[in-house]
Protein backbone atom coordinates (compact mmCIF):
# COMPACT_ATOMS: atom_id res chain seq x y z
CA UNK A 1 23.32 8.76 17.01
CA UNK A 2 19.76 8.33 17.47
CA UNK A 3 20.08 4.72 15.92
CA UNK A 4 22.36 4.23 18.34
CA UNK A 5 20.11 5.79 20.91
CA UNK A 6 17.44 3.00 19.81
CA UNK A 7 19.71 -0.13 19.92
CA UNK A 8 20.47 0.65 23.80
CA UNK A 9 16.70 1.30 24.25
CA UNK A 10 15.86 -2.05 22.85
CA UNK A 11 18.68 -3.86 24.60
CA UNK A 12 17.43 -2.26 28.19
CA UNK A 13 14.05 -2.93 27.39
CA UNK A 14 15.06 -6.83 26.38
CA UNK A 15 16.82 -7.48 29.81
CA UNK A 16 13.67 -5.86 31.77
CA UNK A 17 11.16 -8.18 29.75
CA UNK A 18 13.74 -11.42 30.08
CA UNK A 19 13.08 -10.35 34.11
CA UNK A 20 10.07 -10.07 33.63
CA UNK A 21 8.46 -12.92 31.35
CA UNK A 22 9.85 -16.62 32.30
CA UNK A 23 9.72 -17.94 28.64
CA UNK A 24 12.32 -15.15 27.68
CA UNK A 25 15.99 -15.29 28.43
CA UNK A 26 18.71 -13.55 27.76
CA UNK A 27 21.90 -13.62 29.09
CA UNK A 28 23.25 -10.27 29.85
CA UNK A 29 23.05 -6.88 28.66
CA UNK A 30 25.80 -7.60 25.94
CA UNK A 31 24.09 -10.88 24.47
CA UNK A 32 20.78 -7.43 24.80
CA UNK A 33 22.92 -5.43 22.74
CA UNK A 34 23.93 -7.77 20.16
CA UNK A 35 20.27 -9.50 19.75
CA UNK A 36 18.88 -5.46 19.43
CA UNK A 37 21.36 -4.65 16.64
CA UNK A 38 20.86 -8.32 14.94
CA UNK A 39 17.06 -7.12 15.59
CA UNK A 40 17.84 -3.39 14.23
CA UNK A 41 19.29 -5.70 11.04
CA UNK A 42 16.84 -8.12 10.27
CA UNK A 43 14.17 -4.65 10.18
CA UNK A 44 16.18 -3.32 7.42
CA UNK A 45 17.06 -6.13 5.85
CA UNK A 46 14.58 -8.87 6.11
CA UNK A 47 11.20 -6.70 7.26
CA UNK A 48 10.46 -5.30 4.05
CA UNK A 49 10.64 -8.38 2.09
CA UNK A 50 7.97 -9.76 4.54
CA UNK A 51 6.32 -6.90 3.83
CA UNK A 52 5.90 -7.24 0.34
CA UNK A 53 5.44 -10.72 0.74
CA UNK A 54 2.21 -10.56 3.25
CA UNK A 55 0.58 -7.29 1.59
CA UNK A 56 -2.42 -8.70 0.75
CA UNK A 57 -3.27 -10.01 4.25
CA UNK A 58 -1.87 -6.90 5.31
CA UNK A 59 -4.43 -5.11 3.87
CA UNK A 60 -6.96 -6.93 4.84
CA UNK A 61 -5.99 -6.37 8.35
CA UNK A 62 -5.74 -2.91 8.04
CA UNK A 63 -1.79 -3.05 8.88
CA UNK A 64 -2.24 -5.38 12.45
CA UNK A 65 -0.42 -8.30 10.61
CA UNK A 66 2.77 -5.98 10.85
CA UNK A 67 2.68 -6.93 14.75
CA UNK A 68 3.26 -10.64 12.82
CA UNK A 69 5.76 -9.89 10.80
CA UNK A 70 7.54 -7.99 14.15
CA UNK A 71 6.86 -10.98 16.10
CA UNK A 72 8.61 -13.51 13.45
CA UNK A 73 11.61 -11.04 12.96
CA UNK A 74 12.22 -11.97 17.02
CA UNK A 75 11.93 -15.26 16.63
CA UNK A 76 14.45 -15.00 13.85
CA UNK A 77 16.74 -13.01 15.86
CA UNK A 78 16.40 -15.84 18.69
CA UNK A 79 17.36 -18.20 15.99
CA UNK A 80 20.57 -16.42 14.95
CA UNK A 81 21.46 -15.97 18.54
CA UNK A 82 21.30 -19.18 19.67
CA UNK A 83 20.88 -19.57 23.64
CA UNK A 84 22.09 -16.38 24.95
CA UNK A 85 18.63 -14.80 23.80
CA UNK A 86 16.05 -17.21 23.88
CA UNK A 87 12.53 -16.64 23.51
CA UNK A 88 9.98 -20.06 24.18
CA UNK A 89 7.06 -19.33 21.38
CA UNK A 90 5.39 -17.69 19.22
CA UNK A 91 2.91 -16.32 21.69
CA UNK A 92 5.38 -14.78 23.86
CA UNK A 93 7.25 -12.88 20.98
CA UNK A 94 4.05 -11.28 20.18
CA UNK A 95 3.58 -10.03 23.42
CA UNK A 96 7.09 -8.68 23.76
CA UNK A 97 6.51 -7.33 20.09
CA UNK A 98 3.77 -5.03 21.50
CA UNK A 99 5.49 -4.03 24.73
CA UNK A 100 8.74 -3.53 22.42
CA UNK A 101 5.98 -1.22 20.17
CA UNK A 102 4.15 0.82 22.82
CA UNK A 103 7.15 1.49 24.46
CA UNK A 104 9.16 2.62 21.68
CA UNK A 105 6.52 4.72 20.62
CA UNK A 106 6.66 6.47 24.06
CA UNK A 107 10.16 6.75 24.61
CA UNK A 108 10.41 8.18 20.57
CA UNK A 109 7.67 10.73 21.86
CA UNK A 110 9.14 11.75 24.90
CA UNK A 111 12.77 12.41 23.45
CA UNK A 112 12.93 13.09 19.91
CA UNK A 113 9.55 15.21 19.61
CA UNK A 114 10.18 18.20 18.00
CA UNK A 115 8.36 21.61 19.18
């Protein structure tokens, strides 16, 4: 349930930042849903082995080269969805990364905090 909670989160949060940024487009709130569970995917899937792959710069970084490896897993969901979810460079998919990442961490916060 509360993955399920997350995938609508992320699809919401995709339409507001397609109305919001002009480089990223998506098409509706289904092509949202499907790109946040392809996205929801490629984390379990695909994220670790990144991971591994980039731990020593990682490291060095003190864990900010995650916000990378979040940024490339977008543009790999962009490239599976073709051009209902489209996001124009690398630059931009950072910047949703860490809108994607603050606002997660709120909305986490805010409802599944336990007392």
């Amino acid at each position: 349930m509360r993955w399920l909670l997350g995938i609508v989160i992320n699809a919401v949060l995709f339409v507001a930042l397609a109305g919001w940024f002009q480089g990223f487009h998506v098409s509706g709130f289904g092509a949202a849903f499907v790109a946040s569970l392809i996205l929801s995917i490629l984390n379990m899937l695909v994220r670790p082995i990144l991971i591994i792959l980039t731990l020593p710069i990682t490291i060095l970084t003190l864990g900010l080269f995650l916000i990378v490896i979040n940024a490339m897993t977008l543009l790999l969901t962009d490239a599976i969805m073709g051009d209902a979810f489209d996001v124009s460079g690398f630059g931009l998919a950072l910047l949703v990364v860490i809108i994607m990442s603050i606002f997660n961490l709120v909305v986490q916060r805010v409802l599944f905090e336990k007392d």
